[in-house]
PDB file of N, CA and C in Angstrom:
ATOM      1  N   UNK A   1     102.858 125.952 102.545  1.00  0.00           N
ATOM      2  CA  UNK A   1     103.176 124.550 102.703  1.00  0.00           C
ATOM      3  C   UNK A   1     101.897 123.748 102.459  1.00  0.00           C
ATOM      4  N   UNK A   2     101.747 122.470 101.901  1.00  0.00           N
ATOM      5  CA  UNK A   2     101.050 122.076 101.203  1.00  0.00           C
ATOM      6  C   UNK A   2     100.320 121.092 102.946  1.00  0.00           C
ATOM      7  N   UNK A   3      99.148 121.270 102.490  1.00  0.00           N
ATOM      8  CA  UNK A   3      98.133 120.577 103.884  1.00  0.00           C
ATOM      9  C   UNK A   3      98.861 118.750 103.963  1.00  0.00           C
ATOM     10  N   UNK A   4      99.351 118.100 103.435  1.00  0.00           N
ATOM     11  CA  UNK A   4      99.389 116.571 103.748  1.00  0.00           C
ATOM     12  C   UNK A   4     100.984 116.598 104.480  1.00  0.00           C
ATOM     13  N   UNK A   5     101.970 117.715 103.563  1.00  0.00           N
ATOM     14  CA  UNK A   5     103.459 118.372 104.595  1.00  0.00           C
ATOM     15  C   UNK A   5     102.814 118.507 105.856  1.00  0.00           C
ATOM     16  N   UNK A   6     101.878 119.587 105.864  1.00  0.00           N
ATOM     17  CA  UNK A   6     101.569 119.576 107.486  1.00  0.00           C
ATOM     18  C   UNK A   6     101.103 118.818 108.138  1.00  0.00           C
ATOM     19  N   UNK A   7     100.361 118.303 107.734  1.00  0.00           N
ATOM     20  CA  UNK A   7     100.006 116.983 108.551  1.00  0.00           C
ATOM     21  C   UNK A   7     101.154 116.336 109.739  1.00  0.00           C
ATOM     22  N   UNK A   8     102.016 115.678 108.551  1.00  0.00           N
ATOM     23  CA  UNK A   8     103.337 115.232 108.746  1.00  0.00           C
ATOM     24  C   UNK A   8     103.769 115.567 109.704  1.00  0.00           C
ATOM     25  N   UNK A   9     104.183 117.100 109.540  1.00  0.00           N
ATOM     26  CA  UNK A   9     104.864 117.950 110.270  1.00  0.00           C
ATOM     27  C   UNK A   9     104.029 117.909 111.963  1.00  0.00           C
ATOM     28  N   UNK A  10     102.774 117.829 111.689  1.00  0.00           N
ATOM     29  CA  UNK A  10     102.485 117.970 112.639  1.00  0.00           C
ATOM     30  C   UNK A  10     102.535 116.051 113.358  1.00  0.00           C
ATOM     31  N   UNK A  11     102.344 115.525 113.069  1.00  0.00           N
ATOM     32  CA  UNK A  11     102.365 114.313 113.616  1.00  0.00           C
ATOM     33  C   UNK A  11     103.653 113.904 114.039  1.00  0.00           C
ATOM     34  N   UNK A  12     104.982 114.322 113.511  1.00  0.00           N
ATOM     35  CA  UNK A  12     106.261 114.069 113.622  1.00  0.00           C
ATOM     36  C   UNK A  12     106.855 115.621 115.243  1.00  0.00           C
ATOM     37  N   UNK A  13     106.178 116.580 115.033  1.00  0.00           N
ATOM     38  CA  UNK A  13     105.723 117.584 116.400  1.00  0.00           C
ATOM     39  C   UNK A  13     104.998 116.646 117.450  1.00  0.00           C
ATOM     40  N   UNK A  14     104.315 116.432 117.270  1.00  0.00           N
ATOM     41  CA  UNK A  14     103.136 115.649 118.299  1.00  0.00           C
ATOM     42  C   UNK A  14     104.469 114.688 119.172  1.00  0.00           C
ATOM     43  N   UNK A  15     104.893 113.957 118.301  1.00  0.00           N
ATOM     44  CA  UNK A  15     105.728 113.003 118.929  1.00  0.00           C
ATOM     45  C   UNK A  15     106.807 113.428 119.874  1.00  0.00           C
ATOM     46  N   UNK A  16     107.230 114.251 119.128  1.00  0.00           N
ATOM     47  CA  UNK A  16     108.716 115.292 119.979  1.00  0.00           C
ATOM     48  C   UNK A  16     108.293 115.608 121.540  1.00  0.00           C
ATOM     49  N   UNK A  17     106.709 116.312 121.267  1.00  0.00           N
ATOM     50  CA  UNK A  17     106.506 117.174 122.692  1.00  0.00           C
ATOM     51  C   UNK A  17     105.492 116.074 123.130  1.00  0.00           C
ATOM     52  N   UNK A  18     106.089 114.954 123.971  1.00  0.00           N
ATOM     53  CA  UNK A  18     105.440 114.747 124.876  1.00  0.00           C
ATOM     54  C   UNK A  18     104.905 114.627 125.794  1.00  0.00           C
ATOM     55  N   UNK A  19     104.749 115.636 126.182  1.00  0.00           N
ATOM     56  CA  UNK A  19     104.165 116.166 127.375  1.00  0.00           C
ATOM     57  C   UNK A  19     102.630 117.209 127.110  1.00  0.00           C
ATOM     58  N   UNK A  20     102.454 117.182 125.103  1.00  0.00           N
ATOM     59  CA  UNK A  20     101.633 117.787 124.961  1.00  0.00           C
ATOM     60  C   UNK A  20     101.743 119.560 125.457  1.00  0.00           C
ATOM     61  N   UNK A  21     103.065 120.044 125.760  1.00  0.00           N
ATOM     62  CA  UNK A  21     102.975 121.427 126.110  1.00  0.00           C
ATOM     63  C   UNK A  21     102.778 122.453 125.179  1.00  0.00           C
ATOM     64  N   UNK A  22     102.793 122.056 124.137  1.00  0.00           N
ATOM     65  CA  UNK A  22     102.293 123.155 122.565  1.00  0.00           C
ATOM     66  C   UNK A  22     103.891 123.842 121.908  1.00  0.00           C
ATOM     67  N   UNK A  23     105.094 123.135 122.410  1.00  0.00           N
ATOM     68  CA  UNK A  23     106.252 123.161 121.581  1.00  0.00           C
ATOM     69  C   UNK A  23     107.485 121.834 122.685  1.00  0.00           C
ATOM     70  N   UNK A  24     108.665 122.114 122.065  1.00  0.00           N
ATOM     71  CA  UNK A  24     109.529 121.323 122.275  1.00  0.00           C
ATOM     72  C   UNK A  24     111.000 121.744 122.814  1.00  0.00           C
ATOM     73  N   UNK A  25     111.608 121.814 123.942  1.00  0.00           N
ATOM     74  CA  UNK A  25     112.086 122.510 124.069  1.00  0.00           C
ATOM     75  C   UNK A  25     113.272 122.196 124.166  1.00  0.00           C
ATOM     76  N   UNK A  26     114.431 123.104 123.947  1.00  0.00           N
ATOM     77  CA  UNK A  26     115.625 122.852 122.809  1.00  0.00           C
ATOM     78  C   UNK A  26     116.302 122.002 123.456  1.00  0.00           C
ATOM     79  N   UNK A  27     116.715 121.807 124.798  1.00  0.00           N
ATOM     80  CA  UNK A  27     117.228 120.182 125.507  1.00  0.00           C
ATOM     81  C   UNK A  27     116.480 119.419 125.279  1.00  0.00           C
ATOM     82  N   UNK A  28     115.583 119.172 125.233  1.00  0.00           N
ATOM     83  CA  UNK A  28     114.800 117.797 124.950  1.00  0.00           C
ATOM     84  C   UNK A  28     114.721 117.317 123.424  1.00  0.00           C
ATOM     85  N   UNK A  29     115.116 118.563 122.604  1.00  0.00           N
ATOM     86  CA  UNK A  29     115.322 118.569 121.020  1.00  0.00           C
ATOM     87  C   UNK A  29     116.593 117.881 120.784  1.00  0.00           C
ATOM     88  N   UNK A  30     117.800 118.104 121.529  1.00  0.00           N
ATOM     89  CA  UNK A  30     118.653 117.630 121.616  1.00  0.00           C
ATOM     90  C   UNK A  30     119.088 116.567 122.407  1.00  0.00           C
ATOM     91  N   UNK A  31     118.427 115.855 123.164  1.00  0.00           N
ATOM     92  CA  UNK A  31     118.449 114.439 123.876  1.00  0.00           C
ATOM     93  C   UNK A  31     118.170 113.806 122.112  1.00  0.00           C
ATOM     94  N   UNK A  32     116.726 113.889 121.830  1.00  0.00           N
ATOM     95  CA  UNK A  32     116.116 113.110 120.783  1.00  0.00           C
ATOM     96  C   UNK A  32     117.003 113.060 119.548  1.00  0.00           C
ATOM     97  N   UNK A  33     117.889 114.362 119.131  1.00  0.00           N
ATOM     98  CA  UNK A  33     118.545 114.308 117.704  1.00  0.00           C
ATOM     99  C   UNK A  33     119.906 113.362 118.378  1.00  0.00           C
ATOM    100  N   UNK A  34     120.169 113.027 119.346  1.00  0.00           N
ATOM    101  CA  UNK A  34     121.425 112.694 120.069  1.00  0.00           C
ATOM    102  C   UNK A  34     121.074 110.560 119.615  1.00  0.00           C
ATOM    103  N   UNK A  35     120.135 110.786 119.955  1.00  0.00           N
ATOM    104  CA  UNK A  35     119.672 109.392 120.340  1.00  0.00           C
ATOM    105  C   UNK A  35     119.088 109.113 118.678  1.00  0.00           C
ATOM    106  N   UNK A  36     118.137 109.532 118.202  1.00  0.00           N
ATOM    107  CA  UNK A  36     117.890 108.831 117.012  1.00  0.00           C
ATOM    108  C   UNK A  36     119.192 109.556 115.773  1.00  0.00           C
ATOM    109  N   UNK A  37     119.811 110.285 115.893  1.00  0.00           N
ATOM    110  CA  UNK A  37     120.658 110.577 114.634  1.00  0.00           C
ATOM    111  C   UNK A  37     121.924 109.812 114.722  1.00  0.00           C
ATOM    112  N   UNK A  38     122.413 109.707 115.911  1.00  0.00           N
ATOM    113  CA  UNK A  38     123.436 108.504 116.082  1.00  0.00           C
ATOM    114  C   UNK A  38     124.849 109.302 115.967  1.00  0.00           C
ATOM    115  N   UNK A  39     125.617 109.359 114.834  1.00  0.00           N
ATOM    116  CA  UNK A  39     126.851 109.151 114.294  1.00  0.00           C
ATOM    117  C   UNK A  39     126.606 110.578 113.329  1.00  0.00           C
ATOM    118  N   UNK A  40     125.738 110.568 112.833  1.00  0.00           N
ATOM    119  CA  UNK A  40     124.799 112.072 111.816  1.00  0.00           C
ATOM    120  C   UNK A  40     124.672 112.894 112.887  1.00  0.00           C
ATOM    121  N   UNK A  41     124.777 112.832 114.488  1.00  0.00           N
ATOM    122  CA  UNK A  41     124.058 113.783 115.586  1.00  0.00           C
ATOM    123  C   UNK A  41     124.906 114.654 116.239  1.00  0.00           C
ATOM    124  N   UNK A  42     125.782 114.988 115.886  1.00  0.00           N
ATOM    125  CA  UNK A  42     127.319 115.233 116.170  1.00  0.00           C
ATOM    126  C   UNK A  42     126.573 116.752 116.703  1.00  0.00           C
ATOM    127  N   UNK A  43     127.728 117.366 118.111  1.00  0.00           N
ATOM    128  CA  UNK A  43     127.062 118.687 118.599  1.00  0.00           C
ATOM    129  C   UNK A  43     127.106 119.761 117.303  1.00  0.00           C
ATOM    130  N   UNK A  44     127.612 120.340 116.905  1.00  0.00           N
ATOM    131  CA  UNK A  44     128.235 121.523 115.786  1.00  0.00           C
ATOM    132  C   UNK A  44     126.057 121.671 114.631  1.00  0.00           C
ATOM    133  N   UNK A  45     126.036 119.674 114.349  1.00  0.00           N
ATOM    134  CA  UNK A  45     125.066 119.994 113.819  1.00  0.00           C
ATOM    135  C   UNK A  45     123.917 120.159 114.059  1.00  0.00           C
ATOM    136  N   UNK A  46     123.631 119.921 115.653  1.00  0.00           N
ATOM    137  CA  UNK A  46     122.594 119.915 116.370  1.00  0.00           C
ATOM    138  C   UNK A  46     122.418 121.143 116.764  1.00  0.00           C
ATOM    139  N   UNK A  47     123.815 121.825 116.910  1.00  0.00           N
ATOM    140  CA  UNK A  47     123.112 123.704 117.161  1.00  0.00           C
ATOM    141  C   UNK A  47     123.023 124.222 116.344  1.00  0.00           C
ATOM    142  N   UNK A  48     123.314 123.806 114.934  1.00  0.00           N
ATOM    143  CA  UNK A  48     122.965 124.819 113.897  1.00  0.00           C
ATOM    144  C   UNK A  48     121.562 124.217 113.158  1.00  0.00           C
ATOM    145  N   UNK A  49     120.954 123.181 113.668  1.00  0.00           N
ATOM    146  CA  UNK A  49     119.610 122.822 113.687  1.00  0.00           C
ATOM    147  C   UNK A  49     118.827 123.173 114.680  1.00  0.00           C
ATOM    148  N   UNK A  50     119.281 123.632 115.568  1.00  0.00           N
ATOM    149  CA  UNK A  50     118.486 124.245 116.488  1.00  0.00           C
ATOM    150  C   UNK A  50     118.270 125.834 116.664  1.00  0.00           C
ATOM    151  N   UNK A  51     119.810 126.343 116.012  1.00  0.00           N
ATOM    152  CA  UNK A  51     119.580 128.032 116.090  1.00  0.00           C
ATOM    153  C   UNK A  51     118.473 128.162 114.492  1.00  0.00           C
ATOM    154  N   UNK A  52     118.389 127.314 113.595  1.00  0.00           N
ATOM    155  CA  UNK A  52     117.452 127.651 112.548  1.00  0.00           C
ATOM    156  C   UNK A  52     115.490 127.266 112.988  1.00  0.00           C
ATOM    157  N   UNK A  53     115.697 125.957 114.253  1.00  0.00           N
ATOM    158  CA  UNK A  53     114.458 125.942 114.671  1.00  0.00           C
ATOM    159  C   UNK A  53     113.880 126.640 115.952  1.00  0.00           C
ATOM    160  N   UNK A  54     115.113 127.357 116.380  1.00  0.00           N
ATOM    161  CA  UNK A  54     114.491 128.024 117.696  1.00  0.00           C
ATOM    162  C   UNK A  54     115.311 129.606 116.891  1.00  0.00           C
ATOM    163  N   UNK A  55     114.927 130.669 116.123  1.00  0.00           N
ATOM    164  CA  UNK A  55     115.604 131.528 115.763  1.00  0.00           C
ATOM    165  C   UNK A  55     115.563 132.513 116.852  1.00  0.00           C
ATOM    166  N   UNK A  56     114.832 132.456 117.969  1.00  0.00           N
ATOM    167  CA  UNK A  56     114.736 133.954 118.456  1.00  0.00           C
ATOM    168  C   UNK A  56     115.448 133.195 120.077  1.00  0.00           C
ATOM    169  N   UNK A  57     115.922 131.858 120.182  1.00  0.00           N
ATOM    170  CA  UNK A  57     116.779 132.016 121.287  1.00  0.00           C
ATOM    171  C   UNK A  57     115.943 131.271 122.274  1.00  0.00           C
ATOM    172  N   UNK A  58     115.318 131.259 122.363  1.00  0.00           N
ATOM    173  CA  UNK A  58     113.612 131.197 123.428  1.00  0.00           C
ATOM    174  C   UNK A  58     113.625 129.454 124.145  1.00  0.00           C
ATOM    175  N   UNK A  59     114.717 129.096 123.739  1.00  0.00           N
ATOM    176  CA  UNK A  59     114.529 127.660 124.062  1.00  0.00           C
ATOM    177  C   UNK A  59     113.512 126.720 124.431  1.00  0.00           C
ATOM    178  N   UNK A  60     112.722 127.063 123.159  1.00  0.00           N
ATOM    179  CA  UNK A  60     111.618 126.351 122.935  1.00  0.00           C
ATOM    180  C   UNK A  60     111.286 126.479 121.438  1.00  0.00           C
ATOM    181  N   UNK A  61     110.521 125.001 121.049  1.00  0.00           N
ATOM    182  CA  UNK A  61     110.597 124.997 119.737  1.00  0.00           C
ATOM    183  C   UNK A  61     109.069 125.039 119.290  1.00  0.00           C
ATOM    184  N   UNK A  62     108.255 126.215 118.785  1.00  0.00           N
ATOM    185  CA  UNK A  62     106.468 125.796 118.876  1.00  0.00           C
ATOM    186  C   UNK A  62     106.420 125.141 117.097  1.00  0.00           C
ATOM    187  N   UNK A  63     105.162 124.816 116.934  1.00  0.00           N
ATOM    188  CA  UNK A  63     104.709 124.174 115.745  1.00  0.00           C
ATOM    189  C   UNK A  63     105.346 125.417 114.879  1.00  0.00           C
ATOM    190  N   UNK A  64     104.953 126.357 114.822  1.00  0.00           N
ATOM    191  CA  UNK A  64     105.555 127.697 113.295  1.00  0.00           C
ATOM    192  C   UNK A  64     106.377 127.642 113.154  1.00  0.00           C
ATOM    193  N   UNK A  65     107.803 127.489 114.380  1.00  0.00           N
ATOM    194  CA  UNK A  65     109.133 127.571 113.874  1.00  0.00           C
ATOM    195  C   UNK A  65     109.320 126.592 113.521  1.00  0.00           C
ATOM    196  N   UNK A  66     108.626 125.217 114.028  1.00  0.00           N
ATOM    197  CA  UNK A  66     109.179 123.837 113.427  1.00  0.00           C
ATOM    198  C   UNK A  66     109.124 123.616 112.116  1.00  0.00           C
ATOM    199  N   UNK A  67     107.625 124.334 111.635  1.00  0.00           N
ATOM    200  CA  UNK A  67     107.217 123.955 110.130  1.00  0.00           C
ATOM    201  C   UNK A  67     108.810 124.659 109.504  1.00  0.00           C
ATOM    202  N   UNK A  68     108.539 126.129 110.021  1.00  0.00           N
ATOM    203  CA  UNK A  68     109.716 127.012 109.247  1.00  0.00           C
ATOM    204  C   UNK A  68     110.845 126.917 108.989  1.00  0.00           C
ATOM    205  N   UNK A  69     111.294 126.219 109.942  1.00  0.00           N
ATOM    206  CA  UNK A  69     113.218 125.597 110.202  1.00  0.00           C
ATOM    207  C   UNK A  69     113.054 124.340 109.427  1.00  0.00           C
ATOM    208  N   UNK A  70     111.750 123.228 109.352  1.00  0.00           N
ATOM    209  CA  UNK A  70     112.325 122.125 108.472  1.00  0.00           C
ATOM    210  C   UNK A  70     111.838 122.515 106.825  1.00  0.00           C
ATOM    211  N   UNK A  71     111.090 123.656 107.009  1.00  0.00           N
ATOM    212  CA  UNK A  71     111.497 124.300 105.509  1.00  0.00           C
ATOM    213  C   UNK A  71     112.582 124.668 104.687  1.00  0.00           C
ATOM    214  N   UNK A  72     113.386 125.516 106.174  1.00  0.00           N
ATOM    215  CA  UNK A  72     114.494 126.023 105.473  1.00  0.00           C
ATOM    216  C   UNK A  72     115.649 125.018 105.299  1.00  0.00           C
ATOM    217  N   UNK A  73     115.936 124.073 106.253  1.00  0.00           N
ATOM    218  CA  UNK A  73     116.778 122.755 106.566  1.00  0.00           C
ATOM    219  C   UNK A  73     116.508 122.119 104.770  1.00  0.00           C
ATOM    220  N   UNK A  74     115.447 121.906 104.639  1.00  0.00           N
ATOM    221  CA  UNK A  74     114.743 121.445 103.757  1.00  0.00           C
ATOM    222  C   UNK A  74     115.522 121.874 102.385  1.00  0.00           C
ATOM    223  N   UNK A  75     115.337 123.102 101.812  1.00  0.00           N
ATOM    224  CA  UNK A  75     116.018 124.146 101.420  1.00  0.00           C
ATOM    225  C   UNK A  75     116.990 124.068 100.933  1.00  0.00           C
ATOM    226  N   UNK A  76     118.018 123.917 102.164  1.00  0.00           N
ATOM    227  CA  UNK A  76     119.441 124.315 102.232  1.00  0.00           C
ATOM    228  C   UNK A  76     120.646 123.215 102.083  1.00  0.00           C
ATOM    229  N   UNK A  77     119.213 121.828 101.867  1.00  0.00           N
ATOM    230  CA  UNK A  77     120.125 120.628 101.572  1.00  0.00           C
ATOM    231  C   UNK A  77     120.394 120.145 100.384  1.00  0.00           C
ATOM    232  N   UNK A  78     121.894 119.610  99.959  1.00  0.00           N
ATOM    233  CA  UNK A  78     121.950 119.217  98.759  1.00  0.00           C
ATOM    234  C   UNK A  78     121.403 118.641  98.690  1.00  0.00           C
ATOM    235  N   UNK A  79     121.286 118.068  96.955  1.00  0.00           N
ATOM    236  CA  UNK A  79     121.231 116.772  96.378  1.00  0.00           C
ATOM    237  C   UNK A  79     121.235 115.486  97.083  1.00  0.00           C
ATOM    238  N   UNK A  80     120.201 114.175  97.308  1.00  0.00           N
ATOM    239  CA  UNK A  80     120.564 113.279  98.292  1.00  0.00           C
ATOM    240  C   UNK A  80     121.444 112.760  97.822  1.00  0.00           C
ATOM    241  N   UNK A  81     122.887 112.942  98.613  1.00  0.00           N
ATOM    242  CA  UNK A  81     124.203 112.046  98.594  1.00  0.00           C
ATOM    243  C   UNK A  81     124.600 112.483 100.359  1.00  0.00           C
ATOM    244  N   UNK A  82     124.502 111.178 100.452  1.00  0.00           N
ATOM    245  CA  UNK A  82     125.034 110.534 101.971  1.00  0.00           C
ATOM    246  C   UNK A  82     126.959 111.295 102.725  1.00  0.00           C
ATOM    247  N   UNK A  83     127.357 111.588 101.721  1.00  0.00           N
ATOM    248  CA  UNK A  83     128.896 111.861 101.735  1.00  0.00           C
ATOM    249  C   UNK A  83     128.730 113.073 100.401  1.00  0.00           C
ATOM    250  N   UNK A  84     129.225 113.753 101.175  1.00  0.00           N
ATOM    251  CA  UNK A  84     130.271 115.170 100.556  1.00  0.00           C
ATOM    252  C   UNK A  84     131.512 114.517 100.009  1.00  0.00           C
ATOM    253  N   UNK A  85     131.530 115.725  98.850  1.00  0.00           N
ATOM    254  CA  UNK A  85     133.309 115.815  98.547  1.00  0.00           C
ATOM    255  C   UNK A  85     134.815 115.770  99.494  1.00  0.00           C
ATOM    256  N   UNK A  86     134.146 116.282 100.260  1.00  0.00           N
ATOM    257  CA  UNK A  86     135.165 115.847 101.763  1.00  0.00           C
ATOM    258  C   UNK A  86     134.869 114.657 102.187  1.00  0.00           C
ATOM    259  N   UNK A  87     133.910 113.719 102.044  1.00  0.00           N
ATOM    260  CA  UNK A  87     133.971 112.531 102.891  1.00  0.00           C
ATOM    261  C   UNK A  87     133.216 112.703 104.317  1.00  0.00           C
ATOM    262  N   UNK A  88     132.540 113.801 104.402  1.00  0.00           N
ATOM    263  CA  UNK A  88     131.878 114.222 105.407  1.00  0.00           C
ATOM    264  C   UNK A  88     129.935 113.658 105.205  1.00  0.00           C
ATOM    265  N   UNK A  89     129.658 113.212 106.729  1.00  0.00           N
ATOM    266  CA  UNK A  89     128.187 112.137 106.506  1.00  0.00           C
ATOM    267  C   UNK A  89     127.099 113.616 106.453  1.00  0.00           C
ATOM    268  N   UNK A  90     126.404 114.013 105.829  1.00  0.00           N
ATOM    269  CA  UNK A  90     125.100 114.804 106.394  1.00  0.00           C
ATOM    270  C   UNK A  90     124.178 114.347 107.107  1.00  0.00           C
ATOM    271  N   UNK A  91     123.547 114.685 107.800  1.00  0.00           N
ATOM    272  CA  UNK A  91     122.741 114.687 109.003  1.00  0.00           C
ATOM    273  C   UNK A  91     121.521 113.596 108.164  1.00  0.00           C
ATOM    274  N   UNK A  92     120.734 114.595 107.076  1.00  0.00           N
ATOM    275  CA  UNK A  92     119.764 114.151 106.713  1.00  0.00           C
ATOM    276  C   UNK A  92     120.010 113.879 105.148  1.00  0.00           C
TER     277      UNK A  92
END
């Protein structure tokens, strides 16, 4: 991952864990996607954003898995279009 991504990554981390505990942990991941995703924050997509950023269960999210899960999130998303062929909103 390219050093100015991490940066990012890390400044957009910093914010999540405030409490400064050195990750984020998966209720408090999900208060925040609840509150800033809105209408995009729906439960179904918040655990399958969370089983890709917490993979081993641990309910906690540290900086490696974060980089790694918004890699793969990253990844695994179409083309930017707001609406699917179904009429369905994506998250991001």
């Amino acid at each position: 991952m390219e050093e100015d991504v991490l940066e990012k990554l890390r400044t957009v981390f910093n914010v999540c864990d405030e409490r400064n505990e050195g990750y984020i942990s998966v209720e408090h991941f999900k208060d925040l996607a609840k509150e800033h995703f809105g209408q995009f924050g729906d439960d179904e997509k918040i655990v399958g954003i969370i089983q890709i950023l917490d993979p081993e269960g641990k309910g906690k999210i540290n900086f490696e898995d974060f980089c790694e899960g918004v890699q793969q999130i990253n990844e695994l998303q179409v083309p930017l279009s707001p609406i699917n062929l179904q009429g369905e909103q994506f998250l991001c």
